[in-house]
PDB file of N, CA and C in Angstrom:
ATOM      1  N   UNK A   1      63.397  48.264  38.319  1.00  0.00           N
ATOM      2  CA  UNK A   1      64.800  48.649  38.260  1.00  0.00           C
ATOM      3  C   UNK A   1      65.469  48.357  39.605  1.00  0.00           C
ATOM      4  N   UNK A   2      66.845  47.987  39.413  1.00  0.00           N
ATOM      5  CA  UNK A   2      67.406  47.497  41.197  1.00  0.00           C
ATOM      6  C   UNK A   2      68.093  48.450  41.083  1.00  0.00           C
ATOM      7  N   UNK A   3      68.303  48.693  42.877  1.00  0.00           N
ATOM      8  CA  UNK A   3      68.598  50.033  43.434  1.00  0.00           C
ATOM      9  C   UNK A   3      70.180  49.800  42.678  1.00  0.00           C
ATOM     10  N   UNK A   4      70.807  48.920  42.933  1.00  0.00           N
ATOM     11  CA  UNK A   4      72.189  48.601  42.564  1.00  0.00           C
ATOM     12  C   UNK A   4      72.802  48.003  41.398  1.00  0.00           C
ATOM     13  N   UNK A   5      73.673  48.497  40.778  1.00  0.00           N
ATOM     14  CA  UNK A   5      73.858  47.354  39.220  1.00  0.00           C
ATOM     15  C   UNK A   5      74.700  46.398  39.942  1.00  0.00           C
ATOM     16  N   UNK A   6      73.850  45.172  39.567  1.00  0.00           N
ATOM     17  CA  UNK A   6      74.944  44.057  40.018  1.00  0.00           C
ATOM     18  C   UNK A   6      75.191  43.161  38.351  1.00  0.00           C
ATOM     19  N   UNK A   7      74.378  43.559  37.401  1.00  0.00           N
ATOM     20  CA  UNK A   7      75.029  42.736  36.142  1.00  0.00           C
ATOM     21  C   UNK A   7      76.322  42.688  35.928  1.00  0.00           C
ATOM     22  N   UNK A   8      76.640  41.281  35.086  1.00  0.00           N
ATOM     23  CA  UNK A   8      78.233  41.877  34.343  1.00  0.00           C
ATOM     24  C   UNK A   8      78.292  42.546  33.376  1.00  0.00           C
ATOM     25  N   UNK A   9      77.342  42.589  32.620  1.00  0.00           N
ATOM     26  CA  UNK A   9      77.270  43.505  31.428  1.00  0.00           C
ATOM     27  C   UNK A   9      77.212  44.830  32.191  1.00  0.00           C
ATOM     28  N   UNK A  10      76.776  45.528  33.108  1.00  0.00           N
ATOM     29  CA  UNK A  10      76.806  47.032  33.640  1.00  0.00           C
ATOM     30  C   UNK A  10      78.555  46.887  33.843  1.00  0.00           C
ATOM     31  N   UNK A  11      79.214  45.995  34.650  1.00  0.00           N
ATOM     32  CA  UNK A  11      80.491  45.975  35.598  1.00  0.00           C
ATOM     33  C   UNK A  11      81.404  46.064  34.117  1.00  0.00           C
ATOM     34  N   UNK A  12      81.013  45.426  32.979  1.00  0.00           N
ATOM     35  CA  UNK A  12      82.065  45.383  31.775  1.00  0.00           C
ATOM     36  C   UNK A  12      81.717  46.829  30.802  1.00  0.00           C
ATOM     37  N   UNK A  13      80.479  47.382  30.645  1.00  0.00           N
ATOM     38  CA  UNK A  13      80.715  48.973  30.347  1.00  0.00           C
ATOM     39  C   UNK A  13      81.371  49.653  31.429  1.00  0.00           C
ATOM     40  N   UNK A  14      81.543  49.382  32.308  1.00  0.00           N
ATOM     41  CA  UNK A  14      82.226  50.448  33.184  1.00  0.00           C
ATOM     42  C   UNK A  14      83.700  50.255  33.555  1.00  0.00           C
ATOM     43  N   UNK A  15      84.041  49.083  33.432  1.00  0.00           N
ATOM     44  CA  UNK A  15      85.257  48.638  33.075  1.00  0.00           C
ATOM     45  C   UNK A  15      86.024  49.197  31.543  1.00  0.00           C
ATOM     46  N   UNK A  16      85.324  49.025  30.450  1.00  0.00           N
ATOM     47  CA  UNK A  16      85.765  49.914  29.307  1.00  0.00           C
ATOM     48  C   UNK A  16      85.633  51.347  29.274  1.00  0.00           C
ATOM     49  N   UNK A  17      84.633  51.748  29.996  1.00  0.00           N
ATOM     50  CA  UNK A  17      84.948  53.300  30.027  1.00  0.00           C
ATOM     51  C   UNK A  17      86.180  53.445  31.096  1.00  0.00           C
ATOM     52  N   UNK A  18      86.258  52.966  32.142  1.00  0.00           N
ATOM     53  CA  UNK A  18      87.573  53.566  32.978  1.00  0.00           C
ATOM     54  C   UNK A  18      88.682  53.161  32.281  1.00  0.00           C
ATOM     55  N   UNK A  19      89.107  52.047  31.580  1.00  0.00           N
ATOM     56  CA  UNK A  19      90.312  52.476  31.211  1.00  0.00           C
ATOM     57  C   UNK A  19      90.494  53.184  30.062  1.00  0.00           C
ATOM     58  N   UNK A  20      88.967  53.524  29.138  1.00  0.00           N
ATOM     59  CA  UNK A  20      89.283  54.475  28.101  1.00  0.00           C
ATOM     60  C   UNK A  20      89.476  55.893  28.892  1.00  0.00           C
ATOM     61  N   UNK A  21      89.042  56.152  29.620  1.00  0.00           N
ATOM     62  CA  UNK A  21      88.832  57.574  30.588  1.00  0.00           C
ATOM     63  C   UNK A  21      89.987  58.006  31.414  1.00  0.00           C
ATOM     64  N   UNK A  22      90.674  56.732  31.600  1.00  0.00           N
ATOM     65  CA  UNK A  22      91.795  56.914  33.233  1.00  0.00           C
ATOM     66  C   UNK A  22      92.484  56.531  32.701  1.00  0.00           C
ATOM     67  N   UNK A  23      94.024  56.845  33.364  1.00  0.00           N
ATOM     68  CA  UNK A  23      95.617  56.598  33.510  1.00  0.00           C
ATOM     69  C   UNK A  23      95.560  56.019  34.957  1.00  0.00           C
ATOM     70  N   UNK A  24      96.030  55.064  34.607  1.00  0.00           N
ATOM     71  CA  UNK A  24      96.022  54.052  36.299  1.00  0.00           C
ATOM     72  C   UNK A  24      97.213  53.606  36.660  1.00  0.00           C
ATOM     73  N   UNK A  25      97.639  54.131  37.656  1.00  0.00           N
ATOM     74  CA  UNK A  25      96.672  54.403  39.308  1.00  0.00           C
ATOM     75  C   UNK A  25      96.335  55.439  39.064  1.00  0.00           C
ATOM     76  N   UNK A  26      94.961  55.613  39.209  1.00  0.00           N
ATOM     77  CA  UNK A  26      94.045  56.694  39.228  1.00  0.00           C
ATOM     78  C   UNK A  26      93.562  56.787  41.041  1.00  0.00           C
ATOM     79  N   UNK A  27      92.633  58.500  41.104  1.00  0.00           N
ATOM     80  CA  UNK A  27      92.080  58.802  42.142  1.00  0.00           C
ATOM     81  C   UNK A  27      90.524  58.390  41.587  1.00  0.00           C
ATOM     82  N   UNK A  28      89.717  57.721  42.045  1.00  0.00           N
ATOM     83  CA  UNK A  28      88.366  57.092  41.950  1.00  0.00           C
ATOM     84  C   UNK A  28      87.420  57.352  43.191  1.00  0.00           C
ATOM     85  N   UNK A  29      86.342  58.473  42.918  1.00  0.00           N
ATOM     86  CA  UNK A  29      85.232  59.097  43.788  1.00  0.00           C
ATOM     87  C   UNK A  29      84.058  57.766  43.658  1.00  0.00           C
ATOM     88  N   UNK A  30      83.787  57.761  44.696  1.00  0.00           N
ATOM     89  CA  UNK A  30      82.498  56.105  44.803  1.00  0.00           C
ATOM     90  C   UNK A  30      81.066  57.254  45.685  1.00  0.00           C
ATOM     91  N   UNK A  31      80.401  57.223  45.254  1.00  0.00           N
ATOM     92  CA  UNK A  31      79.300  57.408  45.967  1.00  0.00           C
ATOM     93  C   UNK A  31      77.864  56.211  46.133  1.00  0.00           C
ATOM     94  N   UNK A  32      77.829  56.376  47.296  1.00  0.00           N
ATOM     95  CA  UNK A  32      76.957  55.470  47.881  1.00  0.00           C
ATOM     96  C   UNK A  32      75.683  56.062  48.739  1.00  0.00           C
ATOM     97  N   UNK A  33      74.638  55.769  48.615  1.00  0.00           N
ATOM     98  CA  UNK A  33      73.112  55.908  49.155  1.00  0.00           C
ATOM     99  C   UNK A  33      73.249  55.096  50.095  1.00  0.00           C
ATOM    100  N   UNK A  34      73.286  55.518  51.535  1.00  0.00           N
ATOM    101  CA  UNK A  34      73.155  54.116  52.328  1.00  0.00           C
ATOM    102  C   UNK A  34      71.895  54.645  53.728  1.00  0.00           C
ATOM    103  N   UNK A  35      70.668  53.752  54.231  1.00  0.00           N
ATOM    104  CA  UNK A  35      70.080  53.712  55.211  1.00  0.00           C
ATOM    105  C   UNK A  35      70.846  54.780  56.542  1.00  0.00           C
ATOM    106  N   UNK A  36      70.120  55.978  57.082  1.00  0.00           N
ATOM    107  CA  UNK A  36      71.374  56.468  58.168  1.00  0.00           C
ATOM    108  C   UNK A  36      70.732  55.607  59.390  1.00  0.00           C
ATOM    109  N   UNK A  37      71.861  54.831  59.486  1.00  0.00           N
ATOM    110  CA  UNK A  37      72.303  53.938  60.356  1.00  0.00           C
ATOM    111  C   UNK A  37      73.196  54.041  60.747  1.00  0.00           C
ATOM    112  N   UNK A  38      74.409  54.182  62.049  1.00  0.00           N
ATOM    113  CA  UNK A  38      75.492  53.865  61.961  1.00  0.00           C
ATOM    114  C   UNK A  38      76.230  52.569  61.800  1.00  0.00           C
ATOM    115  N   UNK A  39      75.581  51.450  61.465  1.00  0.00           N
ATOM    116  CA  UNK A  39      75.891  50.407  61.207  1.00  0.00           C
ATOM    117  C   UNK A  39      76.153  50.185  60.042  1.00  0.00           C
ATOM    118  N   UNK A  40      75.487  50.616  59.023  1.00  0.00           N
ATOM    119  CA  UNK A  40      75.550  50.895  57.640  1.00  0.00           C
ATOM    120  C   UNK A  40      76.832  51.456  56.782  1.00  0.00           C
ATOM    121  N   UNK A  41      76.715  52.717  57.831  1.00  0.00           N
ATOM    122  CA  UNK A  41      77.765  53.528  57.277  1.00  0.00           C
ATOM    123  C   UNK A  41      79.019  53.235  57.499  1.00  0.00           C
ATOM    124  N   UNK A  42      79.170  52.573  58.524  1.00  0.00           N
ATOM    125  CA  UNK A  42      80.361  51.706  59.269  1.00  0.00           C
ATOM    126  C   UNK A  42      80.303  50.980  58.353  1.00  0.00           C
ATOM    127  N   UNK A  43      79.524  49.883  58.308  1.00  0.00           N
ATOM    128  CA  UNK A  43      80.436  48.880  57.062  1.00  0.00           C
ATOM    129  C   UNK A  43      81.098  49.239  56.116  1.00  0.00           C
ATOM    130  N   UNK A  44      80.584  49.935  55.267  1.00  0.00           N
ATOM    131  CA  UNK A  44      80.660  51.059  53.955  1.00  0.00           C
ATOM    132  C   UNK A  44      82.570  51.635  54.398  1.00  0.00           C
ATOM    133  N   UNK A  45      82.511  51.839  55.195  1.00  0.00           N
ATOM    134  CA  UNK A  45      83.147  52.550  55.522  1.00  0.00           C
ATOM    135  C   UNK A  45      84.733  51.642  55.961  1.00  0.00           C
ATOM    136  N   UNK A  46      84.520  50.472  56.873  1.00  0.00           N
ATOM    137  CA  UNK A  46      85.384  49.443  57.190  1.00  0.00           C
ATOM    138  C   UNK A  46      85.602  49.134  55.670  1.00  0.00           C
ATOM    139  N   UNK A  47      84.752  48.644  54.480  1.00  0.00           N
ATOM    140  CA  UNK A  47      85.845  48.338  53.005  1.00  0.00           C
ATOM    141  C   UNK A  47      86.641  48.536  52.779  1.00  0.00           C
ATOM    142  N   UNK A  48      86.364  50.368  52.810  1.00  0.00           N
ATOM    143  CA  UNK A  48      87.874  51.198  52.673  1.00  0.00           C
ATOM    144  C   UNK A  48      88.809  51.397  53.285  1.00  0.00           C
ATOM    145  N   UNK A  49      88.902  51.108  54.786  1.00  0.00           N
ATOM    146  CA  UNK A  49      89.963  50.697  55.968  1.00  0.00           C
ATOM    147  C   UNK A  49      91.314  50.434  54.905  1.00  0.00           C
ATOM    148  N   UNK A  50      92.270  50.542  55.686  1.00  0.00           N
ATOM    149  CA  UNK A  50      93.643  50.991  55.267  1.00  0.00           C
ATOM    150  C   UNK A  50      94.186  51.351  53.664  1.00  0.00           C
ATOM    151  N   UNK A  51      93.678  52.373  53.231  1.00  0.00           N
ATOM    152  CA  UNK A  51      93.638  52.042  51.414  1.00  0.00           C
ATOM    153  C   UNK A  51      93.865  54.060  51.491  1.00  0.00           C
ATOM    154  N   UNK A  52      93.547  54.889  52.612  1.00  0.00           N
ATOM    155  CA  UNK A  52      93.969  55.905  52.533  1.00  0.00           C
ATOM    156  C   UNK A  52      93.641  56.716  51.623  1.00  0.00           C
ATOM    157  N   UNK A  53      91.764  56.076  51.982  1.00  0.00           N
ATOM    158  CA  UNK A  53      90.713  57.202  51.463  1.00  0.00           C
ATOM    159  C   UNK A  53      90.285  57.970  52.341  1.00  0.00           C
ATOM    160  N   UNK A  54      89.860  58.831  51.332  1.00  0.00           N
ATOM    161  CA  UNK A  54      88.661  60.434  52.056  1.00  0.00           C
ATOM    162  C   UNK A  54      87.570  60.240  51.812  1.00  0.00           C
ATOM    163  N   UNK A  55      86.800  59.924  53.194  1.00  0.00           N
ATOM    164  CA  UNK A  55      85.790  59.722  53.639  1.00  0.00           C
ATOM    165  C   UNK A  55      84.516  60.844  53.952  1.00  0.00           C
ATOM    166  N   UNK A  56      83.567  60.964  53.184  1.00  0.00           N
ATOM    167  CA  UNK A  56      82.779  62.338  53.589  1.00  0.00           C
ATOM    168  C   UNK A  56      81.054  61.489  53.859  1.00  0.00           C
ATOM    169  N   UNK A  57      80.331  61.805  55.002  1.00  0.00           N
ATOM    170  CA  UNK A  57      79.186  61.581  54.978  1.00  0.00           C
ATOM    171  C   UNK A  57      78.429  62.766  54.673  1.00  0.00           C
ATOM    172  N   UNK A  58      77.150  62.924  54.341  1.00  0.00           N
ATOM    173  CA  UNK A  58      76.426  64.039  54.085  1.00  0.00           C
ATOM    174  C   UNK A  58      74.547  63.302  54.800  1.00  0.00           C
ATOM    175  N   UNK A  59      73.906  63.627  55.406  1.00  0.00           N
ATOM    176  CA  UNK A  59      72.402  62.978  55.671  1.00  0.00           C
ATOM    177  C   UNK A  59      71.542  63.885  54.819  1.00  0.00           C
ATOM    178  N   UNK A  60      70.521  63.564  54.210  1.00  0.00           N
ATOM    179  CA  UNK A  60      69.423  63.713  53.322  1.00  0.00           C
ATOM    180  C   UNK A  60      68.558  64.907  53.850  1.00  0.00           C
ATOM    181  N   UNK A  61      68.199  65.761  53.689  1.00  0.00           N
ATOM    182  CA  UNK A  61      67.549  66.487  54.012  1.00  0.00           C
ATOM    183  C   UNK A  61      66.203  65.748  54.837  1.00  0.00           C
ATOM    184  N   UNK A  62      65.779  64.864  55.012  1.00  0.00           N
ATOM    185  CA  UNK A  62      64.612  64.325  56.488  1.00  0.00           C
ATOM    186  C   UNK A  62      65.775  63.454  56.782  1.00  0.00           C
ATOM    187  N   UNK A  63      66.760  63.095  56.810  1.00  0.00           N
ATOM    188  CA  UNK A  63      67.432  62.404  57.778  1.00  0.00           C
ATOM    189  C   UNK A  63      67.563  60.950  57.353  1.00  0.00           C
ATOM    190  N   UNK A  64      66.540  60.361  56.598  1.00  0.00           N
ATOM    191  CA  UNK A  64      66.477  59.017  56.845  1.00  0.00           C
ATOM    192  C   UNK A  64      67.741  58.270  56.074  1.00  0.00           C
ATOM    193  N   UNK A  65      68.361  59.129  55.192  1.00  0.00           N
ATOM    194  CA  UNK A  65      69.555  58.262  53.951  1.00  0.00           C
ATOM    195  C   UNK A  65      70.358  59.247  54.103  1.00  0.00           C
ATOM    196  N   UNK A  66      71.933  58.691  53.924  1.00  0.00           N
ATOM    197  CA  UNK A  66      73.165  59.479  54.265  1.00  0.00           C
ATOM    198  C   UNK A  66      73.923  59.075  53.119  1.00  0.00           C
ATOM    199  N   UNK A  67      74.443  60.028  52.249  1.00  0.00           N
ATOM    200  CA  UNK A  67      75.174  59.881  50.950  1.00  0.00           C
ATOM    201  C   UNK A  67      76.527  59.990  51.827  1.00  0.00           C
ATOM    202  N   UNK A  68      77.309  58.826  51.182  1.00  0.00           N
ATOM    203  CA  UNK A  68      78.667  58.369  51.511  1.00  0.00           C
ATOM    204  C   UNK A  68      79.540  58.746  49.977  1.00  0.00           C
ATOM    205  N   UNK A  69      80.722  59.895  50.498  1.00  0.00           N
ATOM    206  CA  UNK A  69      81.252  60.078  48.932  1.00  0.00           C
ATOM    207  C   UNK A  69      83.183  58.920  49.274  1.00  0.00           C
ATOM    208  N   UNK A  70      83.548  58.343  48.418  1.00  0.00           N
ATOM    209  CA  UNK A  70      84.687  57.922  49.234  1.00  0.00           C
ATOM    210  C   UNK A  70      85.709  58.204  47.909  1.00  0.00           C
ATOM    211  N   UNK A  71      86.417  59.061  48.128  1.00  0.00           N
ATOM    212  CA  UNK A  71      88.010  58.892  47.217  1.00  0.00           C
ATOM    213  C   UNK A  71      88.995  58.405  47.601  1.00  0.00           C
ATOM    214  N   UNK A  72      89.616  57.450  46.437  1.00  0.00           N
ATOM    215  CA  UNK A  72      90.867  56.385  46.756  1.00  0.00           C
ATOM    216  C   UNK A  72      91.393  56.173  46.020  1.00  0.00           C
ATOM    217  N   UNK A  73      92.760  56.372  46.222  1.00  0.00           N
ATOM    218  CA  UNK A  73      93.686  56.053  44.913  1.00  0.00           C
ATOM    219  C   UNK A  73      93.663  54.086  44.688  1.00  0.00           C
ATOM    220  N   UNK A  74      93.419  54.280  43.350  1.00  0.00           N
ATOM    221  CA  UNK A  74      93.088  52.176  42.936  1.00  0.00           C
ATOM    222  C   UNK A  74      94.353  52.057  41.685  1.00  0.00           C
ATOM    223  N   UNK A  75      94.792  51.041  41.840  1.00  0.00           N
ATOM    224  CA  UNK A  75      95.557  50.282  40.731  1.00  0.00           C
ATOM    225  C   UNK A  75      95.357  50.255  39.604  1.00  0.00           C
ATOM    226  N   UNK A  76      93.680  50.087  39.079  1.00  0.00           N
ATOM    227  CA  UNK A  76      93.495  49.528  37.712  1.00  0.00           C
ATOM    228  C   UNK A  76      91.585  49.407  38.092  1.00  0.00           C
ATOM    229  N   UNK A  77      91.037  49.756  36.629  1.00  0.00           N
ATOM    230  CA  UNK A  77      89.362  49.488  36.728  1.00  0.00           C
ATOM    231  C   UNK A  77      88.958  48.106  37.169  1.00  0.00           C
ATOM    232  N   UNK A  78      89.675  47.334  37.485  1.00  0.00           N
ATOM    233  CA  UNK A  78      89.051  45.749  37.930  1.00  0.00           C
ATOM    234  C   UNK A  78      88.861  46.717  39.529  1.00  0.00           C
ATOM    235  N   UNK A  79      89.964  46.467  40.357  1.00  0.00           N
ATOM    236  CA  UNK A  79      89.882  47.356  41.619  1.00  0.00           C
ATOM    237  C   UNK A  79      88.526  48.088  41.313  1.00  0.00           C
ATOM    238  N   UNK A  80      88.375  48.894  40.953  1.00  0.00           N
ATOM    239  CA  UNK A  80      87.270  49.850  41.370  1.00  0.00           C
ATOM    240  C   UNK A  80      86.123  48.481  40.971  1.00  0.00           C
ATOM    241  N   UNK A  81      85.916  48.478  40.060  1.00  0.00           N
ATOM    242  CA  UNK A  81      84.676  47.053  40.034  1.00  0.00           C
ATOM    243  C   UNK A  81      84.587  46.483  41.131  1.00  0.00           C
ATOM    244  N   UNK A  82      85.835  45.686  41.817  1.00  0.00           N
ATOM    245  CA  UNK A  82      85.411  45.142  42.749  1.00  0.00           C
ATOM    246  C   UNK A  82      85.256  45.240  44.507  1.00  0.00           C
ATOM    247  N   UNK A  83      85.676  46.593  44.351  1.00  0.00           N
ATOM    248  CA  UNK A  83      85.222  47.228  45.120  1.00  0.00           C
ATOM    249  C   UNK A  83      83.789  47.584  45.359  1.00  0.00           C
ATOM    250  N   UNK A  84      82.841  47.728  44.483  1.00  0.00           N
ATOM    251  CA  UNK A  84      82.042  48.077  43.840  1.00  0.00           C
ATOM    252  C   UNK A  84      81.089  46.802  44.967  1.00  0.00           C
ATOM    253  N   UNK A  85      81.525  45.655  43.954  1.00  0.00           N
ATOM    254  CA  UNK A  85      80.876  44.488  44.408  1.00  0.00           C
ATOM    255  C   UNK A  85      81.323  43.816  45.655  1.00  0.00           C
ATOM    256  N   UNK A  86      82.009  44.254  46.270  1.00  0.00           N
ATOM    257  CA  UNK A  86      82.049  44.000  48.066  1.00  0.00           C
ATOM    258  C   UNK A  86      81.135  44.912  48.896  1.00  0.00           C
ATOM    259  N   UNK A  87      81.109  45.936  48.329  1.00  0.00           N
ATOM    260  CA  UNK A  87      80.084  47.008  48.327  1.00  0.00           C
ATOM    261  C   UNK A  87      78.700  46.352  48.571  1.00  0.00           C
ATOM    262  N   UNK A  88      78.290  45.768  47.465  1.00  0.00           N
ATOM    263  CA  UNK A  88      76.765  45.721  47.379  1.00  0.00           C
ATOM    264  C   UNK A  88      76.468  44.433  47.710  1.00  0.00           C
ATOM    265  N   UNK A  89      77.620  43.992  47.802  1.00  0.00           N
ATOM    266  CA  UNK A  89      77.360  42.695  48.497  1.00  0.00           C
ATOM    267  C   UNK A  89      77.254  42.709  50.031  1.00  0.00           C
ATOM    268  N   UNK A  90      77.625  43.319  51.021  1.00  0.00           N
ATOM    269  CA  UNK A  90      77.939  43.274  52.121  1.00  0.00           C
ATOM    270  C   UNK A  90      76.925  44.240  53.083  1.00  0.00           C
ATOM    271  N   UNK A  91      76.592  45.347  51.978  1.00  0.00           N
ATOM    272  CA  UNK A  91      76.075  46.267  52.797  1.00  0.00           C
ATOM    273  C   UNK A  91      74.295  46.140  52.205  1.00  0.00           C
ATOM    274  N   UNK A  92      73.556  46.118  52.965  1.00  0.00           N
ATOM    275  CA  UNK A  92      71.799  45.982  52.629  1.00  0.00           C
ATOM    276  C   UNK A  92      71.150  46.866  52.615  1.00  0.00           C
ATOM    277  N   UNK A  93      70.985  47.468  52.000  1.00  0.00           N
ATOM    278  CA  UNK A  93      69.852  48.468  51.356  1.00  0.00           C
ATOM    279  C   UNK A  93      70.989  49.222  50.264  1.00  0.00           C
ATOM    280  N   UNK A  94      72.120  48.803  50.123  1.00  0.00           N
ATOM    281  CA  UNK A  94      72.882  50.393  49.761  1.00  0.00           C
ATOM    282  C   UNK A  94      72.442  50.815  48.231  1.00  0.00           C
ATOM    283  N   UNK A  95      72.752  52.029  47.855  1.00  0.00           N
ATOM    284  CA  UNK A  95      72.350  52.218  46.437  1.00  0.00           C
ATOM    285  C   UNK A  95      73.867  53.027  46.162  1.00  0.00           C
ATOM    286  N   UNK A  96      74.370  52.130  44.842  1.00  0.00           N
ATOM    287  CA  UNK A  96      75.661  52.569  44.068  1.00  0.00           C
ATOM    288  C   UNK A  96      75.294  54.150  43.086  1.00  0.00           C
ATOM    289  N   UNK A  97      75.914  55.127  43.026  1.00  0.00           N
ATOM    290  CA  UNK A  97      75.723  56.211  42.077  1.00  0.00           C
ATOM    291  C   UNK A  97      77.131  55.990  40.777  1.00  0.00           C
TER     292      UNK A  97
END
């Protein structure tokens, strides 16, 4: 199993559930598993740069992985998809929730 869905078939169920689910522009919570690194979390974190999200880190109980929660108001479920996939593209080790 990969840590991350990168299929299109995962990105197109989740695309039909958000717009059966949401009124858009919607507020959209992203959580992310990422290595605690501050390099990591920084990238993760630079995506969302000027978009006038809330940013919360939390570290794992031994320290080694830091859950990243990020809320942001998005346009439409493509946005959140591809957000998604700048995500897992950019950042190495991360795991999408």
């Amino acid at each position: 199993m990969s840590n991350t869905p990168n299929s299109e078939e995962f990105y197109k169920k989740l695309k039909a559930q958000l717009e059966d689910t949401s009124e858009w522009p919607s507020v959209y919570l992203y959580k992310f598993i990422v290595p605690t690194t501050t390099d990591k979390i920084k990238q993760v974190e630079h995506i969302f740069d000027n978009m006038g999200a809330i940013i919360s880190t939390k570290k794992s109980k031994n320290g080694k992985y830091t859950s990243v929660s990020i809320q942001v108001k998005l346009k439409d479920a493509d946005h959140v998809i591809s957000k998604y996939k700048e995500v897992t593209s950019k950042v190495e080790g991360v795991i999408s929730l």
